[in-house]
C-alpha atoms as a PDB file:
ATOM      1  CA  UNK A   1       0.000   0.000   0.000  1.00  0.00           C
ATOM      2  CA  UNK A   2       1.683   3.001  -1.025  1.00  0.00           C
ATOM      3  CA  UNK A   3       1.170   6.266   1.193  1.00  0.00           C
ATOM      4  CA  UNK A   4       1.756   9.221  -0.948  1.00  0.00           C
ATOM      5  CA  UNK A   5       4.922  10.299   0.955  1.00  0.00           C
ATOM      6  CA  UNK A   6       7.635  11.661  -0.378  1.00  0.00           C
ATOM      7  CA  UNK A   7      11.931  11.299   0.590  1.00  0.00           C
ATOM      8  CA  UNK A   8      13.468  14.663   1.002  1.00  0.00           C
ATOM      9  CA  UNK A   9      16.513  14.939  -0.815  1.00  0.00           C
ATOM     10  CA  UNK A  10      18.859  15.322   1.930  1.00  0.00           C
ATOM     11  CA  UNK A  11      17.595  11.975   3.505  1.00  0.00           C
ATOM     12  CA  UNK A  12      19.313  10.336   0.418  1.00  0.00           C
ATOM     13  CA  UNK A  13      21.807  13.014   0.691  1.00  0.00           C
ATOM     14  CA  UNK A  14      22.745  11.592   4.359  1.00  0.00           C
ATOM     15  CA  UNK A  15      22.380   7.792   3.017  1.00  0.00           C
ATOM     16  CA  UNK A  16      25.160   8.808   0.140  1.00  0.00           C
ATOM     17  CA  UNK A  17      27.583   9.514   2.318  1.00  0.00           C
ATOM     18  CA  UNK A  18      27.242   6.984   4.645  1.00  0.00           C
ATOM     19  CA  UNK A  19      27.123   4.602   1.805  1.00  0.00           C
ATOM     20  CA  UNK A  20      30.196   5.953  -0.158  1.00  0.00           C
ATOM     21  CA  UNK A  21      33.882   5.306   2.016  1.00  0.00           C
ATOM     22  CA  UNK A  22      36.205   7.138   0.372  1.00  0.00           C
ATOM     23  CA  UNK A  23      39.455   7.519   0.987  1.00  0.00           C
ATOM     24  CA  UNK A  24      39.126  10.618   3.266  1.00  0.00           C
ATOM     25  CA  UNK A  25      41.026  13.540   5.635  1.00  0.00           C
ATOM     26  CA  UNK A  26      40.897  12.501   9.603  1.00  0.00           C
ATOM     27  CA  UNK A  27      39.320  15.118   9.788  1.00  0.00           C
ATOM     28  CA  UNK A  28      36.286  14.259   7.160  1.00  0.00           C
ATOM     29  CA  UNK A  29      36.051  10.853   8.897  1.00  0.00           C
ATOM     30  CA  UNK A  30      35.374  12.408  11.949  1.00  0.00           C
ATOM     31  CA  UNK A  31      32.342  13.959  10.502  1.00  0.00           C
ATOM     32  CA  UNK A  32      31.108  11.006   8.760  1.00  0.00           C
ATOM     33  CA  UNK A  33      27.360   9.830   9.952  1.00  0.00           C
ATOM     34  CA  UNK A  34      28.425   6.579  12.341  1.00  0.00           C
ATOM     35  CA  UNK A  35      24.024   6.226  12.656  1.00  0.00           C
ATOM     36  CA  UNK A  36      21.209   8.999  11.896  1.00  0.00           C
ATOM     37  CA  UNK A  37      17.489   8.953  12.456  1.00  0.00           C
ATOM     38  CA  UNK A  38      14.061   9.946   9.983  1.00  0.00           C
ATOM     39  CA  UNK A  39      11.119  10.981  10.779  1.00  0.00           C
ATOM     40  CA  UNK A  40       7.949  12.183   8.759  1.00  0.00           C
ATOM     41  CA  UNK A  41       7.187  15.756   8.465  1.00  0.00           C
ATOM     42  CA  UNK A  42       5.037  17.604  10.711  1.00  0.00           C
ATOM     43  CA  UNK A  43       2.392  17.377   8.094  1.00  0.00           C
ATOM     44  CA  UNK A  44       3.175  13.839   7.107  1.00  0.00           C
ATOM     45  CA  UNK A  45       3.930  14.354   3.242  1.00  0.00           C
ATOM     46  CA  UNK A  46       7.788  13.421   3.245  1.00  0.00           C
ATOM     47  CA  UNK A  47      10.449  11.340   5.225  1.00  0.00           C
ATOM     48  CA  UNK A  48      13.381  13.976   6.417  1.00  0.00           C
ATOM     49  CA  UNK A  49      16.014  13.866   8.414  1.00  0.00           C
ATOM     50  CA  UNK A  50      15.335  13.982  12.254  1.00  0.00           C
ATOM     51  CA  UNK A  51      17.739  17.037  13.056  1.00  0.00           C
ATOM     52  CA  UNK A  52      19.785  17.122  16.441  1.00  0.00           C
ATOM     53  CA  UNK A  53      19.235  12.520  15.954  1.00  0.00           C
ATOM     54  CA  UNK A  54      22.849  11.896  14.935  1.00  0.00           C
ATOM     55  CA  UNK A  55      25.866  10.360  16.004  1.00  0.00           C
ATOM     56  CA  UNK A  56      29.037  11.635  14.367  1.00  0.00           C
ATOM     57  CA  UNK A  57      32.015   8.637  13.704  1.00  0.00           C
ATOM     58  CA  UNK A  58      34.385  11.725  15.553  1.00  0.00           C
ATOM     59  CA  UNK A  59      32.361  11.304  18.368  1.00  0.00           C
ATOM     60  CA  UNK A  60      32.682   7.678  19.552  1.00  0.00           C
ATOM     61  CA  UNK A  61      35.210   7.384  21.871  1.00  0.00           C
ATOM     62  CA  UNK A  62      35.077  11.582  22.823  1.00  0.00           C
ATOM     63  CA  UNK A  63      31.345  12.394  24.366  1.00  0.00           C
ATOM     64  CA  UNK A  64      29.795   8.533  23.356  1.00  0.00           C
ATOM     65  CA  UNK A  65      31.621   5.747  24.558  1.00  0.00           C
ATOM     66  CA  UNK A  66      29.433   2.934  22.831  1.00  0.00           C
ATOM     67  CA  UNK A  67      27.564   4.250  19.996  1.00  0.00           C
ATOM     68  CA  UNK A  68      25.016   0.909  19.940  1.00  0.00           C
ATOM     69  CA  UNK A  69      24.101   2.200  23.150  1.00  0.00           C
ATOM     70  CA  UNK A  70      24.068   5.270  22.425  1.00  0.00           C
ATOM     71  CA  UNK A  71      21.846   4.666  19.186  1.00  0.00           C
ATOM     72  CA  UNK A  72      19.349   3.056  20.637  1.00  0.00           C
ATOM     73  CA  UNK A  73      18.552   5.519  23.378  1.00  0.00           C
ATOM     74  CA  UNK A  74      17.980   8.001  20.583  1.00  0.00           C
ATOM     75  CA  UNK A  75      15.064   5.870  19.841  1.00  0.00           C
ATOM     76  CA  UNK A  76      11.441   7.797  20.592  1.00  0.00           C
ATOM     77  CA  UNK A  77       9.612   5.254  23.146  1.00  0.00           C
ATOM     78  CA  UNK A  78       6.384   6.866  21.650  1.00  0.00           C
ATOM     79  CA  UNK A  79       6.645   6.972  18.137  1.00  0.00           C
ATOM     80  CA  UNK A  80       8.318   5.352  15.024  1.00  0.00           C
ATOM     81  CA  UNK A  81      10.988   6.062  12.940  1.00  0.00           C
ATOM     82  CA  UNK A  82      13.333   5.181  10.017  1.00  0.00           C
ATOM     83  CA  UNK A  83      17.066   5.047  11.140  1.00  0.00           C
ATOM     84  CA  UNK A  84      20.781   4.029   9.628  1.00  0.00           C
ATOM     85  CA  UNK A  85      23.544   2.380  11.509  1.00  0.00           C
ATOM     86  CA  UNK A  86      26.780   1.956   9.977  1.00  0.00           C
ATOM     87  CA  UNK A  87      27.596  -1.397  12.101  1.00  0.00           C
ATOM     88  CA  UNK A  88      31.363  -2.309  12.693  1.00  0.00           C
ATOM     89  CA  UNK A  89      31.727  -5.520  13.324  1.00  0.00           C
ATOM     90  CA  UNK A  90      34.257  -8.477  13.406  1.00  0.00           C
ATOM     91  CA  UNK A  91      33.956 -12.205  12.755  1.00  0.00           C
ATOM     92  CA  UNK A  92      36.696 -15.128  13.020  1.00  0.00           C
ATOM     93  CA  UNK A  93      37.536 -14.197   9.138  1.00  0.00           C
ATOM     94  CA  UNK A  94      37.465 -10.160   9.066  1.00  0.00           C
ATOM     95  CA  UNK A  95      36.394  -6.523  10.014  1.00  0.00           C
ATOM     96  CA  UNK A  96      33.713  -5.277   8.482  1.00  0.00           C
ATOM     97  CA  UNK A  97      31.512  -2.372   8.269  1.00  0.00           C
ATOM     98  CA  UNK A  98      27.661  -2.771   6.722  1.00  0.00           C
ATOM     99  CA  UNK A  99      24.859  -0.171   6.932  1.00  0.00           C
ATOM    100  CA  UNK A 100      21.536  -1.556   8.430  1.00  0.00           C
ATOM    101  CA  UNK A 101      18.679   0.310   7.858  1.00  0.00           C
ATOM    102  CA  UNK A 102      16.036   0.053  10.919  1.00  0.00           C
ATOM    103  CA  UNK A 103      12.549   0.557  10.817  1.00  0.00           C
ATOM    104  CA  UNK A 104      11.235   1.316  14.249  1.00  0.00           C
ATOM    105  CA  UNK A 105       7.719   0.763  15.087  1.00  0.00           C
ATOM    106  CA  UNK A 106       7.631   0.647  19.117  1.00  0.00           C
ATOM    107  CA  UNK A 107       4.197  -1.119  20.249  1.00  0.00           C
ATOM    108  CA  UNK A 108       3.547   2.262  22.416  1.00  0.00           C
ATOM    109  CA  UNK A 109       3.566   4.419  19.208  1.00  0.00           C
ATOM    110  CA  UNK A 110       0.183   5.213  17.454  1.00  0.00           C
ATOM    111  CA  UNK A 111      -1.390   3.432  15.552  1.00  0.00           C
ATOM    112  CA  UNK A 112      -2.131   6.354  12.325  1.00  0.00           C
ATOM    113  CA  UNK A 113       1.710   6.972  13.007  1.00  0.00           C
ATOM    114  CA  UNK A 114       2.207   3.246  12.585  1.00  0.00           C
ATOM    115  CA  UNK A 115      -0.023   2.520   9.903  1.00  0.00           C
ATOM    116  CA  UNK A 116       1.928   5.639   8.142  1.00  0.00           C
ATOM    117  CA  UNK A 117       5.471   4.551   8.689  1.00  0.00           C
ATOM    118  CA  UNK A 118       4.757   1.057   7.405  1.00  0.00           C
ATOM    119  CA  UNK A 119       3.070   1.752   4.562  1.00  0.00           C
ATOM    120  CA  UNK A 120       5.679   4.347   3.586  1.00  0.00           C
ATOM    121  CA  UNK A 121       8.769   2.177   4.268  1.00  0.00           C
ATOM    122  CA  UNK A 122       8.664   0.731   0.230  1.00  0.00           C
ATOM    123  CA  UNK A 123       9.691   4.226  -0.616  1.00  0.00           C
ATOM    124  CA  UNK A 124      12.780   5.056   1.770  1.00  0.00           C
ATOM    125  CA  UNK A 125      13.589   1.794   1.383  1.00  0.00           C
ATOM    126  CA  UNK A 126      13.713   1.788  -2.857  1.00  0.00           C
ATOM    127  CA  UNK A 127      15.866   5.271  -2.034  1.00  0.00           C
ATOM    128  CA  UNK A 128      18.495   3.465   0.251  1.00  0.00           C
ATOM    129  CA  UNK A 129      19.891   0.834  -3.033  1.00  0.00           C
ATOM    130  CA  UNK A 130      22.634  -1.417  -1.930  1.00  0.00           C
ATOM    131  CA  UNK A 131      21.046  -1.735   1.819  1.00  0.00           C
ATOM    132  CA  UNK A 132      22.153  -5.340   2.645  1.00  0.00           C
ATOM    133  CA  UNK A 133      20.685  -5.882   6.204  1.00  0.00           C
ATOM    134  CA  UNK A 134      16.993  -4.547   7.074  1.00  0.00           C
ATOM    135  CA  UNK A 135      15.596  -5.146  10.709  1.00  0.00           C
ATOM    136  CA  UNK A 136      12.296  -4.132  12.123  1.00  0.00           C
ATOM    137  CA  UNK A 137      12.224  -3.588  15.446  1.00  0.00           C
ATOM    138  CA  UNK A 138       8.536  -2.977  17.503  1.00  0.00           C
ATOM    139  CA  UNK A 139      10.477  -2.724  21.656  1.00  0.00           C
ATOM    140  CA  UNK A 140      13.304  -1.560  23.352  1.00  0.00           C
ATOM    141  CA  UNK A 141      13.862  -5.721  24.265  1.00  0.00           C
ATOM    142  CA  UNK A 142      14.329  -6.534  20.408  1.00  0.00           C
ATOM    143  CA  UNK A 143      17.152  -3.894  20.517  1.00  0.00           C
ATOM    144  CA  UNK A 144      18.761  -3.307  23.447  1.00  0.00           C
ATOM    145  CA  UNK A 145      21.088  -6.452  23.430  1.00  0.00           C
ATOM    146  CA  UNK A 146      23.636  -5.885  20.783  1.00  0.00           C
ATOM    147  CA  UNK A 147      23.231 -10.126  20.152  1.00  0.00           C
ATOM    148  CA  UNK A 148      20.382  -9.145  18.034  1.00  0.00           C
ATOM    149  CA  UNK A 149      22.170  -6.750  16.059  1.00  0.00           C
ATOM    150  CA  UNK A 150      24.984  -9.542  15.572  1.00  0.00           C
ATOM    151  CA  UNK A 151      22.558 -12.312  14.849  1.00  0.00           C
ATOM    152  CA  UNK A 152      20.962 -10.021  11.874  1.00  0.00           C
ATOM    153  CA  UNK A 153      24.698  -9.123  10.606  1.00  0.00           C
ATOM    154  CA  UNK A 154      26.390 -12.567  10.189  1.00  0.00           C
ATOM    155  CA  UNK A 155      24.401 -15.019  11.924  1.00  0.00           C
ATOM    156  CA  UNK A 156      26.202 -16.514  14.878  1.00  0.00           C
ATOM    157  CA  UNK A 157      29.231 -15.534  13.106  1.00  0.00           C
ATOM    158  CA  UNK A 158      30.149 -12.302  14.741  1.00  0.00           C
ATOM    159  CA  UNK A 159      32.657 -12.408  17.572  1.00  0.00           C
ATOM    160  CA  UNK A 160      32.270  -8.026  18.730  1.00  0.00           C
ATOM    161  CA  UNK A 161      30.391  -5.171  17.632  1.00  0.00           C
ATOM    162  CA  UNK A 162      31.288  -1.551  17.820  1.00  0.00           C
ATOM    163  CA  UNK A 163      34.509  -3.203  19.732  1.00  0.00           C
ATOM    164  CA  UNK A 164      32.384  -4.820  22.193  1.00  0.00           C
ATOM    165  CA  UNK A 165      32.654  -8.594  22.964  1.00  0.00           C
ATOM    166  CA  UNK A 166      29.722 -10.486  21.742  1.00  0.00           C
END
């Protein structure tokens, strides 16, 4: 069921340059989206980005000592939203970094907002090409334990995330 919404262009802006790694200044890095949050418009017509919802790569390990955490706290108990986490990860073979794209759709949140969100996920979704690991997520206890996370990633395979033993 499509919606009618629309994707702003600086929500595929954001999903660009998350996407794209080139080889970059320190100091560019730094600034580099590490996970970001979306959220309808206040009249519902188009997906934007959620300003002030961000966590900068520069600032894990300065002012956010485990950005999983720190993600998932960003999270509005009351309402859904879209959301992209670049995911570092390790398993026996290699490091790796994959975006995920998470569509959050807490049980608390209402149901129009609900209804909304789902039926307008085709289109963010059909925006975000190359997206290689999708999770919906309707509670805090699918998210909070970073196991989940893993399991969706590489499927038992994944020995830490974000540095963090698993």
């Amino acid at each position: 069921m499509a919606s009618g919404v629309k994707v702003n262009d600086e929500v595929v802006q954001v999903f660009n340059e998350m996407k794209v790694r080139k080889a970059s200044s320190a100091e560019d890095v730094k600034k580099r989206k590490k996970a970001v949050l979306f959220c309808l418009s206040a009249d519902m017509r188009e997906i934007i980005v959620e300003k002030g919802n961000e966590i900068l790569v520069g600032d894990v390990g300065c002012t956010i000592e485990d950005p999983y955490t720190a993600f998932v706290k960003m999270l509005p108990l009351e309402d859904c939203r879209y959301a992209l986490y670049d995911a570092t990860y390790e398993t026996q073979d290699s490091k790796k970094e994959d975006l995920v794209f998470v569509f959050w759709a807490p049980d608390s949140a209402p149901l129009k907002s609900k209804m909304i969100y789902a039926s307008s996920k085709s289109v963010i979704k059909r925006k975000f090409t190359g997206i290689k690991h999708e999770w919906q997520v309707n509670g805090l206890d699918d998210i909070q334990d970073r196991c989940a996370l893993a399991e969706k990633l590489a499927c038992n395979k994944v020995v830490s995330l974000e540095g963090k033993p698993i």
